[in-house]
Protein backbone atom coordinates (compact mmCIF):
# COMPACT_ATOMS: atom_id res chain seq x y z
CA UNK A 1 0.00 0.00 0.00
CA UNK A 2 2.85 1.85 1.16
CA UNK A 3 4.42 2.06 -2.13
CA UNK A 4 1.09 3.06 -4.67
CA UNK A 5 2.14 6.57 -5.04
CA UNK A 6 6.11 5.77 -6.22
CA UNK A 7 3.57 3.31 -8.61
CA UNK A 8 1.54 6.63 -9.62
CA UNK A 9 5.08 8.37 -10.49
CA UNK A 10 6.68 5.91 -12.47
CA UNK A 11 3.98 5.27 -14.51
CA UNK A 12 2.68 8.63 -15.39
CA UNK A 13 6.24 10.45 -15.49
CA UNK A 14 7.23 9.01 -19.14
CA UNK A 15 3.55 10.69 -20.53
CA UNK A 16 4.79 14.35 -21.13
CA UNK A 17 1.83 16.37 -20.62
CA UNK A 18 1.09 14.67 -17.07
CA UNK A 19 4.53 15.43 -15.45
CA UNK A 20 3.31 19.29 -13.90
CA UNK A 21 0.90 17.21 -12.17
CA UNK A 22 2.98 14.27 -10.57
CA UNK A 23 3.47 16.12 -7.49
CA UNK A 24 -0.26 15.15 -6.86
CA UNK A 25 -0.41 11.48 -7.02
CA UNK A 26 2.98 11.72 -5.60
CA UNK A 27 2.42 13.20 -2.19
CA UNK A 28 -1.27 12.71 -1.41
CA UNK A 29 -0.10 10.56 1.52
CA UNK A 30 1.76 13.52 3.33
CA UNK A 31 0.63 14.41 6.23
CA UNK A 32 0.80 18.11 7.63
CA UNK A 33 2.74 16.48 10.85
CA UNK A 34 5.41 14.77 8.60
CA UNK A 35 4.39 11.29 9.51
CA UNK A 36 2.73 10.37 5.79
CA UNK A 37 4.87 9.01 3.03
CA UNK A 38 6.48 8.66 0.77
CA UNK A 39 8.89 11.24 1.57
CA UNK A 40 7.80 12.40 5.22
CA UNK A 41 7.45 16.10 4.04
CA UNK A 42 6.15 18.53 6.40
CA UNK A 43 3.33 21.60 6.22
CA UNK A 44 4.34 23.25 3.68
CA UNK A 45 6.68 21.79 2.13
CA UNK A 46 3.77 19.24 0.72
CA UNK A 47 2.99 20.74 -2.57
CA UNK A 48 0.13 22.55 -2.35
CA UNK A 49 -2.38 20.72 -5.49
CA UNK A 50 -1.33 17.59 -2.49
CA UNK A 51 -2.90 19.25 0.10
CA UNK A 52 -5.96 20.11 -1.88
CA UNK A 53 -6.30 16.62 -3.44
CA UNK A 54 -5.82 14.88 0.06
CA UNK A 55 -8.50 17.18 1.55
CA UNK A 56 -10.94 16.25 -1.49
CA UNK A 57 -10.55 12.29 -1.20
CA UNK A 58 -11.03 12.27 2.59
CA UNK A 59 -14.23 14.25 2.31
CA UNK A 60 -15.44 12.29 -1.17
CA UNK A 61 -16.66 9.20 1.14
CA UNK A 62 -19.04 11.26 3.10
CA UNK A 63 -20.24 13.46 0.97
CA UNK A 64 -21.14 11.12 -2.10
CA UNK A 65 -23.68 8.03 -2.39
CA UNK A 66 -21.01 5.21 -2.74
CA UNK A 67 -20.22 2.05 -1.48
CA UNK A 68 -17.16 3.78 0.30
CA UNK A 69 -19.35 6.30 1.58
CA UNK A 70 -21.81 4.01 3.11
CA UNK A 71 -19.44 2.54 4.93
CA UNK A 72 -17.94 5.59 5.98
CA UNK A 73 -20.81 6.83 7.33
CA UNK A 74 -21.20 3.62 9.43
CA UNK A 75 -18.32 3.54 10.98
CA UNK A 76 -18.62 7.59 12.13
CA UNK A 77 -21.97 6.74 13.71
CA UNK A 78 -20.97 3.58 15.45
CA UNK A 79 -18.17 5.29 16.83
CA UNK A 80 -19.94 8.44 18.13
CA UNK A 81 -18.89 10.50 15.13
């Protein structure tokens, strides 16, 4: 699991037009406190279309009808949430 965005670079980085975006499937797994991967980068020094990206898959489950979300939602009102 660990390694899917490394995946995400070396697959898209040969396709010319994608490589201003490869920061994004790159870094989505940063976290703000440096613990993410794959790099451990910190705040800011996530790119910034990263950041936004992140934010938009975490909320996707819970705002959209999906199996994902369903289950999502299930879990945050078992646990209180």
């Amino acid at each position: 699991m660990r390694k899917h965005p490394q995946f995400a670079f070396d697959m898209h980085s040969p396709v010319a037009y994608l490589r201003p975006a490869l920061d994004i499937p790159f870094c989505h797994r940063e976290k703000w406190d440096g613990t993410g991967y794959p790099r451990g980068l910190k705040g800011e020094q996530i790119p910034l279309t990263a950041r936004i990206f992140s934010v938009f898959t975490s909320l996707t489950p819970s705002l959209f009808e999906s199996p994902l979300g369903s289950e999502y939602r299930s879990l945050t009102a078992a646990s209180g949430g």
